[in-house]
N, C-alpha and C. Protein backbone atom coordinates (compact mmCIF):
# COMPACT_ATOMS: atom_id res chain seq x y z
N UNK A 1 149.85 118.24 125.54
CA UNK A 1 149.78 116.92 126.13
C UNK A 1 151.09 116.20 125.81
N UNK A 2 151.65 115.62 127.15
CA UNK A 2 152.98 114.88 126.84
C UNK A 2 152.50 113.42 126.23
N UNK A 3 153.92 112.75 125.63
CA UNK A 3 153.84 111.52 125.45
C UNK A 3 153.01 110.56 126.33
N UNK A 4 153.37 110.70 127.70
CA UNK A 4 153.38 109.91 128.66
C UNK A 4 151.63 110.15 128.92
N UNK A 5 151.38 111.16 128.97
CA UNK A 5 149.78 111.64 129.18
C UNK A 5 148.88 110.80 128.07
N UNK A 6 149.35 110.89 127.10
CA UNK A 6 148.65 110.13 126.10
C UNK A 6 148.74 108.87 125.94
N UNK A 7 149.90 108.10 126.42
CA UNK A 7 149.89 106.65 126.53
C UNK A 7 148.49 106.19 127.60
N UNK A 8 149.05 107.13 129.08
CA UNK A 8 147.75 106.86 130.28
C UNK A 8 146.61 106.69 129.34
N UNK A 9 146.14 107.92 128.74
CA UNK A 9 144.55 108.41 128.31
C UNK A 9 144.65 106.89 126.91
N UNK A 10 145.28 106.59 126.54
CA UNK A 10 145.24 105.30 125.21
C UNK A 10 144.69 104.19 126.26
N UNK A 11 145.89 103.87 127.44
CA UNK A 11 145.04 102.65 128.11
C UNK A 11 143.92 102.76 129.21
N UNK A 12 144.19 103.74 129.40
CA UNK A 12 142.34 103.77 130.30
C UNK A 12 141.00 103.65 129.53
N UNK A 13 141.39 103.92 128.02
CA UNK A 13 140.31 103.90 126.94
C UNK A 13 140.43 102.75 126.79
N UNK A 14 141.28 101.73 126.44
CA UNK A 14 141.35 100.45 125.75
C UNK A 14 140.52 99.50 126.91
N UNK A 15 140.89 99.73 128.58
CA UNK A 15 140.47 99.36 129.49
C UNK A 15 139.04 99.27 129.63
N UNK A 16 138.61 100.45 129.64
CA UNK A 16 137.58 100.43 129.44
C UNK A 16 136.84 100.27 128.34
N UNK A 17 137.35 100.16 127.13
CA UNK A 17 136.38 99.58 125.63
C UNK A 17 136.27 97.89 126.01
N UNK A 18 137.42 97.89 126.53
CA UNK A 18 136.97 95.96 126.81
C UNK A 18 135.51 95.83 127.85
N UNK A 19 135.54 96.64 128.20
CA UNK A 19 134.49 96.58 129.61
C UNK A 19 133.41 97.21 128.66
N UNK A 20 133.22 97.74 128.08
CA UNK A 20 132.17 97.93 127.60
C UNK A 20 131.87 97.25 126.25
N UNK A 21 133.11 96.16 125.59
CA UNK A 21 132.17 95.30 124.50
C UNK A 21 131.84 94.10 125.30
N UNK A 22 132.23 94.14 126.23
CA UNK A 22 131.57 92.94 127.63
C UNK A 22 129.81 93.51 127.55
N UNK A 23 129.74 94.30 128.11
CA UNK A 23 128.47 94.56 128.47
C UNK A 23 127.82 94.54 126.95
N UNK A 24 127.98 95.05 126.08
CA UNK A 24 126.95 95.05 124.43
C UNK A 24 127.44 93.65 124.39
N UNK A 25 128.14 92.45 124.64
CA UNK A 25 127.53 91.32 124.19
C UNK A 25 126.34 90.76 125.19
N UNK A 26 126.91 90.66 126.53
CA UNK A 26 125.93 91.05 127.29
C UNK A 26 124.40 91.42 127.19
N UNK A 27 124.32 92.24 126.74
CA UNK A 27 123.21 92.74 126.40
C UNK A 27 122.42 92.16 124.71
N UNK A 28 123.41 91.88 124.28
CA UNK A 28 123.39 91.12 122.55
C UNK A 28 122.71 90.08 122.81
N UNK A 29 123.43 89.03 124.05
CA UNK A 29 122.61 87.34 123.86
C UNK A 29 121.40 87.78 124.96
N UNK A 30 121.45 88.69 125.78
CA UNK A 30 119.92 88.58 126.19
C UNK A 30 119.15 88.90 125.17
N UNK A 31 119.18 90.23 124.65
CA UNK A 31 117.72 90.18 123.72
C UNK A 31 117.94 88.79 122.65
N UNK A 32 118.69 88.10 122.16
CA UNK A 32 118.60 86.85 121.60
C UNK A 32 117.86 85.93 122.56
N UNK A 33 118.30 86.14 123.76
CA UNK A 33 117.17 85.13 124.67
C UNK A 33 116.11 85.17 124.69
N UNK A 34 115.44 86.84 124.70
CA UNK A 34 114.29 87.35 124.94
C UNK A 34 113.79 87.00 123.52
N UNK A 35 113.97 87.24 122.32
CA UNK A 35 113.50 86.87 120.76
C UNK A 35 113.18 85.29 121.13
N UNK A 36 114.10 84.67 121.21
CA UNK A 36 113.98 83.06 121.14
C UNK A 36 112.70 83.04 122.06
N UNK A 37 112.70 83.51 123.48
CA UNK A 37 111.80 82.82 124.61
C UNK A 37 110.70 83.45 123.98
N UNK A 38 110.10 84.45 123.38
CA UNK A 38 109.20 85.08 122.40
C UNK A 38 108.78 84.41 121.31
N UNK A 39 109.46 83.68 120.74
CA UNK A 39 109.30 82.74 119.71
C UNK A 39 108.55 81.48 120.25
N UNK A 40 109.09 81.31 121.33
CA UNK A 40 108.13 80.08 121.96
C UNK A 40 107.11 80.33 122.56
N UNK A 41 106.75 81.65 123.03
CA UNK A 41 105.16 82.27 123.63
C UNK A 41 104.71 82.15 122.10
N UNK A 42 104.91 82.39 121.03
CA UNK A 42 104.08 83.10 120.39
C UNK A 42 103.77 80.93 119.34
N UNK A 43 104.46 80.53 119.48
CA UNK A 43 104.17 79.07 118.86
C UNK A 43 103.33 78.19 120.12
N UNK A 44 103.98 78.57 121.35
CA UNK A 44 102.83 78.04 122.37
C UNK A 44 101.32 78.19 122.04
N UNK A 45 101.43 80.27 122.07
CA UNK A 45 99.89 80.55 121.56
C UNK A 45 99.58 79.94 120.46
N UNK A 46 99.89 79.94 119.92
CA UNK A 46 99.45 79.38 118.08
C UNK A 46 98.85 77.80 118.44
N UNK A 47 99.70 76.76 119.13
CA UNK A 47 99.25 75.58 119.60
C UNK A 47 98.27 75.63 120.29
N UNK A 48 98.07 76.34 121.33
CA UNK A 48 97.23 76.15 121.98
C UNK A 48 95.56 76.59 121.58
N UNK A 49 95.42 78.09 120.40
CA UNK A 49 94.48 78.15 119.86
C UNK A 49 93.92 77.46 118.79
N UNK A 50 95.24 76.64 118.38
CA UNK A 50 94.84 75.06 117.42
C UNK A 50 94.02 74.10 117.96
N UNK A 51 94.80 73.83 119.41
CA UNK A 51 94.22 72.64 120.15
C UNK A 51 92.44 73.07 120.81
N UNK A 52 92.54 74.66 120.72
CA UNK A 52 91.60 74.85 121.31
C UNK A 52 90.19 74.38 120.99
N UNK A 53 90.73 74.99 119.35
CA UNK A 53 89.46 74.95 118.21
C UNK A 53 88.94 73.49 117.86
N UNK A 54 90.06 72.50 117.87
CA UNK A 54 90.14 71.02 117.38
C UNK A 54 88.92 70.88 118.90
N UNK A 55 89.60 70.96 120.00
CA UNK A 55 88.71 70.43 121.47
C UNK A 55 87.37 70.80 121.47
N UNK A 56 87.09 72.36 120.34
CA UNK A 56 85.56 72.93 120.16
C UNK A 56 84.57 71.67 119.36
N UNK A 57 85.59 71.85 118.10
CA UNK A 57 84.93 70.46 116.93
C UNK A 57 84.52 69.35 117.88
N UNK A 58 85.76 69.38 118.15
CA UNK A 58 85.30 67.90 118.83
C UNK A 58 84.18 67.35 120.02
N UNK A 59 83.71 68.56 120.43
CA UNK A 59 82.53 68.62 121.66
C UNK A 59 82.98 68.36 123.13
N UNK A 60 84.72 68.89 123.06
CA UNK A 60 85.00 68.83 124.16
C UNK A 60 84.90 69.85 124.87
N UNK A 61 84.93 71.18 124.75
CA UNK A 61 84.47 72.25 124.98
C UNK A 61 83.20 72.92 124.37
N UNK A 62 82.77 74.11 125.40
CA UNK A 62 81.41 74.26 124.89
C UNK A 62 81.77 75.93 124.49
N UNK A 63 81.02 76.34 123.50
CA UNK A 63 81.53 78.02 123.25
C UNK A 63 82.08 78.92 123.69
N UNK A 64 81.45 78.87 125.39
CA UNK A 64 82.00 79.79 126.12
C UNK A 64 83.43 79.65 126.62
N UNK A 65 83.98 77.93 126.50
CA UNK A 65 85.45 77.46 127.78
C UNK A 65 85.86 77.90 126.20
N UNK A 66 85.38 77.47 125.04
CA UNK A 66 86.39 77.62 123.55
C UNK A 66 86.74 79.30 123.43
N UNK A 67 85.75 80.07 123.55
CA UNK A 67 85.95 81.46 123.84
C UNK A 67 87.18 82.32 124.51
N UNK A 68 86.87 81.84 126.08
CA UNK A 68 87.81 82.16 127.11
C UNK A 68 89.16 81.35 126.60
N UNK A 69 89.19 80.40 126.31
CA UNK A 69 90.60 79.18 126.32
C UNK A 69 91.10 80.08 124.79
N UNK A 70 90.72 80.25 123.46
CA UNK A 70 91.09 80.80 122.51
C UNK A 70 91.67 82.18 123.28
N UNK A 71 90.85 82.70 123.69
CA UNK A 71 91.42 84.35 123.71
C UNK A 71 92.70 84.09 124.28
N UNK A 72 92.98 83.27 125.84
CA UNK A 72 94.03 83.22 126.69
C UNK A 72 95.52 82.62 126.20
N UNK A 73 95.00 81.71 124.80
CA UNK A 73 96.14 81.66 123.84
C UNK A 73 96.11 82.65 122.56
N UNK A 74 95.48 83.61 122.84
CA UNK A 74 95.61 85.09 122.24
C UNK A 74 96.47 85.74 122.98
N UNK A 75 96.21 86.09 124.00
CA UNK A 75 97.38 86.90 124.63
C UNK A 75 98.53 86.36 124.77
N UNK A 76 98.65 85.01 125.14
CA UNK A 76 99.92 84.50 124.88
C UNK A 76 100.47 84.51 124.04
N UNK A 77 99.81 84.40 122.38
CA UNK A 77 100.97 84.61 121.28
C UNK A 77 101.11 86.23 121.27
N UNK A 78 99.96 87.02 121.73
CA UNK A 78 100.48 88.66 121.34
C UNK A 78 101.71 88.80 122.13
N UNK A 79 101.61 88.34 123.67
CA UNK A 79 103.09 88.47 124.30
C UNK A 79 104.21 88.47 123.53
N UNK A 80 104.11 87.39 123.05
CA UNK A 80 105.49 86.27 122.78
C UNK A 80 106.02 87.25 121.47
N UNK A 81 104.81 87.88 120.14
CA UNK A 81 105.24 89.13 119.58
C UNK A 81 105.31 89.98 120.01
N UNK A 82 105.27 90.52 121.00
CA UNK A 82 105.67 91.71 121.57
C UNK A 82 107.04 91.37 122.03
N UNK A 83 107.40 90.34 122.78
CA UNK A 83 108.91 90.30 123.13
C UNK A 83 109.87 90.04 122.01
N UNK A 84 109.26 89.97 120.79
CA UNK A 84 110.48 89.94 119.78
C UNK A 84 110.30 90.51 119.34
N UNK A 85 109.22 92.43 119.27
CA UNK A 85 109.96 93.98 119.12
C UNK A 85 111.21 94.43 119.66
N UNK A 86 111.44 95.29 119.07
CA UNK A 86 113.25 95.89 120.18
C UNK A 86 111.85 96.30 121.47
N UNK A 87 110.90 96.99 121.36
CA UNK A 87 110.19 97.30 122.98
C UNK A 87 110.00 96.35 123.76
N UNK A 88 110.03 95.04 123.17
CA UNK A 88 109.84 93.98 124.04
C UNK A 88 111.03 93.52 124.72
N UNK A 89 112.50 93.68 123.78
CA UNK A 89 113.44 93.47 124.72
C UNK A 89 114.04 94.50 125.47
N UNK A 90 113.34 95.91 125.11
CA UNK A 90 113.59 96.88 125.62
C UNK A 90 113.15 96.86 127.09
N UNK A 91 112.03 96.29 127.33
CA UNK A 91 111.06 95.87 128.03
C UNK A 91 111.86 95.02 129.13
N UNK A 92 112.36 93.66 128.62
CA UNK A 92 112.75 93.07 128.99
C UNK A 92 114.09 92.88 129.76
N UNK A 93 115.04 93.78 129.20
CA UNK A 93 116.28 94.56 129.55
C UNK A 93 115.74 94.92 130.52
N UNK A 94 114.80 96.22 130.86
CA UNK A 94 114.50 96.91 132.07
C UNK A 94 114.11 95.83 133.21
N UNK A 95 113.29 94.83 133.13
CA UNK A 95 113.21 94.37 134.18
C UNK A 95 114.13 93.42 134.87
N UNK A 96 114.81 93.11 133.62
CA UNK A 96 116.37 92.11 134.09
C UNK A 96 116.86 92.89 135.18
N UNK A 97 117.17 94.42 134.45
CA UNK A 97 118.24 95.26 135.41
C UNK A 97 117.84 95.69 136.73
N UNK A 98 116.43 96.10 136.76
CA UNK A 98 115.68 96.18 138.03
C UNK A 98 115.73 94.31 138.91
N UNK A 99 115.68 93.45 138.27
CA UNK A 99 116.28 92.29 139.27
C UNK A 99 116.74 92.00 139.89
N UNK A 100 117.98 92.25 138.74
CA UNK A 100 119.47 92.31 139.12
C UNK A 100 119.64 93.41 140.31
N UNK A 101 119.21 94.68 140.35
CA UNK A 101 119.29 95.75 141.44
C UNK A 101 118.79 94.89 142.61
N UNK A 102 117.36 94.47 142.45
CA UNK A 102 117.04 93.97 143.53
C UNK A 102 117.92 92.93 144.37
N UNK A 103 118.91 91.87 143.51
CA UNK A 103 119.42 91.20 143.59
C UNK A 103 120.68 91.23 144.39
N UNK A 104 121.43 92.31 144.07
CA UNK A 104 122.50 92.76 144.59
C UNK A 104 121.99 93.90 146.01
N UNK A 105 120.90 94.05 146.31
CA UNK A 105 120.55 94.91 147.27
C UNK A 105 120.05 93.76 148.10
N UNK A 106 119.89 92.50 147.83
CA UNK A 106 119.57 91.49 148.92
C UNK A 106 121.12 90.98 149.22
N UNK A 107 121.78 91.08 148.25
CA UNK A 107 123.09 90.26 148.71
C UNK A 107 123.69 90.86 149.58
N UNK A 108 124.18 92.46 149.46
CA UNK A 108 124.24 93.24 150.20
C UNK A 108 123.74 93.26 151.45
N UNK A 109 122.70 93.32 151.67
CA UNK A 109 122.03 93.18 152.84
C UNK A 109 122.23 92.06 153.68
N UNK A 110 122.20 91.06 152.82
CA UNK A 110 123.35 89.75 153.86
C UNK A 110 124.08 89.62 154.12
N UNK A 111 125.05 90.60 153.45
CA UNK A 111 126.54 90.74 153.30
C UNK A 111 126.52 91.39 155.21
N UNK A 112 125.50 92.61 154.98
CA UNK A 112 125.97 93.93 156.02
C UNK A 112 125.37 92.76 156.83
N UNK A 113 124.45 92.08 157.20
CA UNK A 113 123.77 91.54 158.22
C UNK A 113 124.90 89.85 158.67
N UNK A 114 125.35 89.64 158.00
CA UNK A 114 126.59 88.60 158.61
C UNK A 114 127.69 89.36 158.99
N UNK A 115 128.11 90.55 158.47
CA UNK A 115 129.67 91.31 158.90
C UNK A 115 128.89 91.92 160.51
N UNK A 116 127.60 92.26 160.51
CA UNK A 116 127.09 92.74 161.55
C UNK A 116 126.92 91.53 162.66
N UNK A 117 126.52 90.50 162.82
CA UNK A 117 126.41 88.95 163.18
C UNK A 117 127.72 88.99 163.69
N UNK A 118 129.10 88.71 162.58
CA UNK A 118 130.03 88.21 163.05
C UNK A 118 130.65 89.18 164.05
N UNK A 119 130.15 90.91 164.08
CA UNK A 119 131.08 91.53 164.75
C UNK A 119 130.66 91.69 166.51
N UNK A 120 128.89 91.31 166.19
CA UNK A 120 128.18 91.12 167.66
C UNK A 120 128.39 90.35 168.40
N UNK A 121 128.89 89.21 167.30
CA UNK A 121 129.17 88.15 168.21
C UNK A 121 130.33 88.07 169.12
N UNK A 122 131.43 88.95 168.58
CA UNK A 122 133.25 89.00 168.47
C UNK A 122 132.42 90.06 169.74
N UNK A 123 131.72 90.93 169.56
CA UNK A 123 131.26 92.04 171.10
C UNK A 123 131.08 91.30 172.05
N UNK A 124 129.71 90.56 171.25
CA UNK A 124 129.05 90.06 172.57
C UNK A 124 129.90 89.12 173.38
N UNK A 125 131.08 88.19 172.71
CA UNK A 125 131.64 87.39 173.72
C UNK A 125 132.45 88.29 174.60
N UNK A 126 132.83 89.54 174.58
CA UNK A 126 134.08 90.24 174.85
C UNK A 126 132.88 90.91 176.11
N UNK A 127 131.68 91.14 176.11
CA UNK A 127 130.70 91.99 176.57
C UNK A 127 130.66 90.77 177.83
N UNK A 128 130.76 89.40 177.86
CA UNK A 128 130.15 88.79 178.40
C UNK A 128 131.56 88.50 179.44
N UNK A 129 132.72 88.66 179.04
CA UNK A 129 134.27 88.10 179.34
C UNK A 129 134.04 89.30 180.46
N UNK A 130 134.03 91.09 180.17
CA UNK A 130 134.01 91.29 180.82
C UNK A 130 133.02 91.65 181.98
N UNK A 131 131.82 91.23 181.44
CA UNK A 131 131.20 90.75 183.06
C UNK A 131 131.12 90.32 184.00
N UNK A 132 131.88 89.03 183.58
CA UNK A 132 132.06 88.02 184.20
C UNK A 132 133.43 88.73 185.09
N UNK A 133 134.30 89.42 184.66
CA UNK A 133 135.43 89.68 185.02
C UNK A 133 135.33 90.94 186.21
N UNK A 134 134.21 91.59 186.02
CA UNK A 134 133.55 92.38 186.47
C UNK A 134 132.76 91.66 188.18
N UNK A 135 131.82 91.03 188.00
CA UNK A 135 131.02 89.85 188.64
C UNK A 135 132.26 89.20 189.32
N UNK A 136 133.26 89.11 189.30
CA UNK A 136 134.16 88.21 190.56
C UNK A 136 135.08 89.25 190.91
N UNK A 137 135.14 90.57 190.59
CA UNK A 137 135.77 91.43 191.35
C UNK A 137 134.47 91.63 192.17
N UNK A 138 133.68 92.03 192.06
CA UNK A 138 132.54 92.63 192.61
C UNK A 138 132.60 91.76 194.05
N UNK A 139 132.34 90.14 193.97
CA UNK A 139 132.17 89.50 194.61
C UNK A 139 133.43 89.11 195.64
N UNK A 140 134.90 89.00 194.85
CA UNK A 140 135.65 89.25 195.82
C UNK A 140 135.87 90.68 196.79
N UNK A 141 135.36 91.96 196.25
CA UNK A 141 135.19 92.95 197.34
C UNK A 141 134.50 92.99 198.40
N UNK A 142 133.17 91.99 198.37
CA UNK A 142 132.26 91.62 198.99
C UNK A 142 132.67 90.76 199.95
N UNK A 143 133.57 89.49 199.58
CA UNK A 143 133.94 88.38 200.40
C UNK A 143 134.83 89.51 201.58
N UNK A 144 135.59 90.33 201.35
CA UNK A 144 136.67 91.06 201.99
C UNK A 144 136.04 91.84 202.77
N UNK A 145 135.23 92.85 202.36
CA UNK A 145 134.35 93.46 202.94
C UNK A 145 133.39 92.57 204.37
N UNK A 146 133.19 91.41 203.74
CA UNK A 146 132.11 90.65 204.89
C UNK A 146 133.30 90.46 206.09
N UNK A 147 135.02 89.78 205.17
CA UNK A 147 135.51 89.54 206.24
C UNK A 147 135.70 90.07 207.69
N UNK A 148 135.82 91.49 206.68
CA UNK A 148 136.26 92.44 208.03
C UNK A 148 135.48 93.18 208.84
N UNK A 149 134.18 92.44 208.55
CA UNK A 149 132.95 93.44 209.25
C UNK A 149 132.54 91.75 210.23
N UNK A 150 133.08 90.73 210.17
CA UNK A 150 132.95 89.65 211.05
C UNK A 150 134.20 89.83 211.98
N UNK A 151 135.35 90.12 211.42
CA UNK A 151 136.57 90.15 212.08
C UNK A 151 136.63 91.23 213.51
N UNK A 152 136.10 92.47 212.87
CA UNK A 152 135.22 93.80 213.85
C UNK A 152 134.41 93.22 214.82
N UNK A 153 133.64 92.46 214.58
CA UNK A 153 132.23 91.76 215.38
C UNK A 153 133.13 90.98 216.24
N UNK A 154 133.97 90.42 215.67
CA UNK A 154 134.37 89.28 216.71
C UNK A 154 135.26 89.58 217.94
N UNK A 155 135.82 90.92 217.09
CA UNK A 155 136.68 91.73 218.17
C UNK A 155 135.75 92.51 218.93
N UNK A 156 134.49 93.00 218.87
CA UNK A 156 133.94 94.04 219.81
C UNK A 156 133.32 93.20 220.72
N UNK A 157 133.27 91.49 220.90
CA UNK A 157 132.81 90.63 221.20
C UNK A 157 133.16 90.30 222.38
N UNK A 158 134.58 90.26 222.27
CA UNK A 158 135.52 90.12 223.15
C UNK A 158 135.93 91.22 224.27
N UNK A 159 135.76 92.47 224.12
CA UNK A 159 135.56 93.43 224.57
C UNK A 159 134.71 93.31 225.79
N UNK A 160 135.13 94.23 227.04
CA UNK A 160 134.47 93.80 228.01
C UNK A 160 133.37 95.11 228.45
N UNK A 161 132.44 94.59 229.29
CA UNK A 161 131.00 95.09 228.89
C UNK A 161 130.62 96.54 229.72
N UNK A 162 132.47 96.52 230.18
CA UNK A 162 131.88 98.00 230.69
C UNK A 162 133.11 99.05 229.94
N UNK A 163 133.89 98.54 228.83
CA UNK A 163 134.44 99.37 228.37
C UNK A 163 133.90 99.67 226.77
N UNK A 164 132.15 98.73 226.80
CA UNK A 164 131.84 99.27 225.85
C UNK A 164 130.35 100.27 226.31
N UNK A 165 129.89 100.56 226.59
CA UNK A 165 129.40 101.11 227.28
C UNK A 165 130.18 102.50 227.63
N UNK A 166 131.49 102.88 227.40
CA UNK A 166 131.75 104.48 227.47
C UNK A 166 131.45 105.28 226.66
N UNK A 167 131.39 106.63 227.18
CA UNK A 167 130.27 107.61 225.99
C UNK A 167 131.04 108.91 226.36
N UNK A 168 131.34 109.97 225.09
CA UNK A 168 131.90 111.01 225.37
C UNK A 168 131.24 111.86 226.10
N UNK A 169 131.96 113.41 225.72
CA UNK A 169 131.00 113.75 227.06
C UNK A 169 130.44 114.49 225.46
N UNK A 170 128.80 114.85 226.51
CA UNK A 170 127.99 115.65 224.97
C UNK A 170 127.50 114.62 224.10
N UNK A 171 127.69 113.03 224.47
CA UNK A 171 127.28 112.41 223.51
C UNK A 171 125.76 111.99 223.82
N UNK A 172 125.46 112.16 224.92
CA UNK A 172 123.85 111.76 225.57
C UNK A 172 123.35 112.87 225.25
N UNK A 173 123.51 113.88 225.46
CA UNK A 173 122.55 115.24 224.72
C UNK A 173 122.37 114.73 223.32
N UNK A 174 123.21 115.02 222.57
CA UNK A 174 122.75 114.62 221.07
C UNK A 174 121.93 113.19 221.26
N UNK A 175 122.29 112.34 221.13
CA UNK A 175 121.20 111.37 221.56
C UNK A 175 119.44 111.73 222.12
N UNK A 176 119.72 112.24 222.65
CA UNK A 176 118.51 112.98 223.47
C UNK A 176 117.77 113.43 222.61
N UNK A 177 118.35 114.97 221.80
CA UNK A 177 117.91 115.71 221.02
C UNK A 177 117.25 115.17 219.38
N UNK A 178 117.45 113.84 219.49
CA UNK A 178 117.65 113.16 217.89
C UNK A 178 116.40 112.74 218.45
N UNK A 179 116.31 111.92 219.69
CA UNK A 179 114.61 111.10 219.89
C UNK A 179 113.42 112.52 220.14
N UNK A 180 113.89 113.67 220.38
CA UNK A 180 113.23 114.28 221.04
C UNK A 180 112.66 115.21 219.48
């Protein structure tokens, strides 16, 4: 390995170690997010099976709502310890990143669906230019065409009525043979 080979292979490593202590902090203050937001499920639950029991004493609830209402701030504090296991932010990691996928596969998709928009549109006006361009040739062949099939008329018009009326010879047989 030359000098020069090993300088490349030094900064494509350094390049990329920056890019990857990006991502482990990255990944560092989420599970700190996920611990903290865990910390507050699990003191929510705790409050709320306080308040529950106080609302029992007190005859504001009757066994069964104290029952159901205790347990449902049971699962809420088990959550809230579960998200401050590493499985909970393990947990939690996974569904960030599946989000995030989802996230960037919608952006994407708006991305392709406006580059697609802007390029139908850039068609469709060009689709419509030449129709139109299309549509007045059409119509001036037509105007020309009519002219000269009035211009014909007006000349066979003039024509006098026994020089239209001549017929080759052989042309009354065929005639004949066509009705017959």
């Amino acid at each position: 390995m030359s000098f020069r080979e090993i300088a490349i292979t030094v900064r494509a490593v350094n390049r990329a170690s920056n890019e990857f202590a990006r991502i482990k902090t990255d990944a560092e203050s989420l599970a700190a997010s996920v611990k903290s937001l865990g910390s507050r499920f699990m003191a929510l639950g705790a409050s709320g099976v306080a308040i529950g029991t106080i609302a029992h004493q007190m005859g504001l609830l009757n066994d069964q709502q104290s029952r159901v209402f205790n347990s449902a701030m049971m699962v809420v504090t088990a959550m809230g310890a579960f998200m401050r296991t590493s499985w909970g932010v393990a947990v939690a990691q996974k569904v960030y990143a599946a989000a995030c996928w989802v996230a960037t596969a919608a952006q994407n998709a708006l991305n392709i669906s406006y580059a697609t928009f802007l390029a139908l549109t850039g068609v469709g006006i060009a689709v419509i230019a030449v129709a139109a361009a299309a549509m007045w040739s059409f119509a001036n062949s037509m105007n020309s065409a009519t002219a000269s099939v009035q211009s014909f008329n007006s000349a066979a018009a003039e024509m006098p009525l026994h020089s239209r009326s001549i017929t080759r010879a052989g042309e009354e047989e065929l005639y004949r043979r066509g009705v017959e």
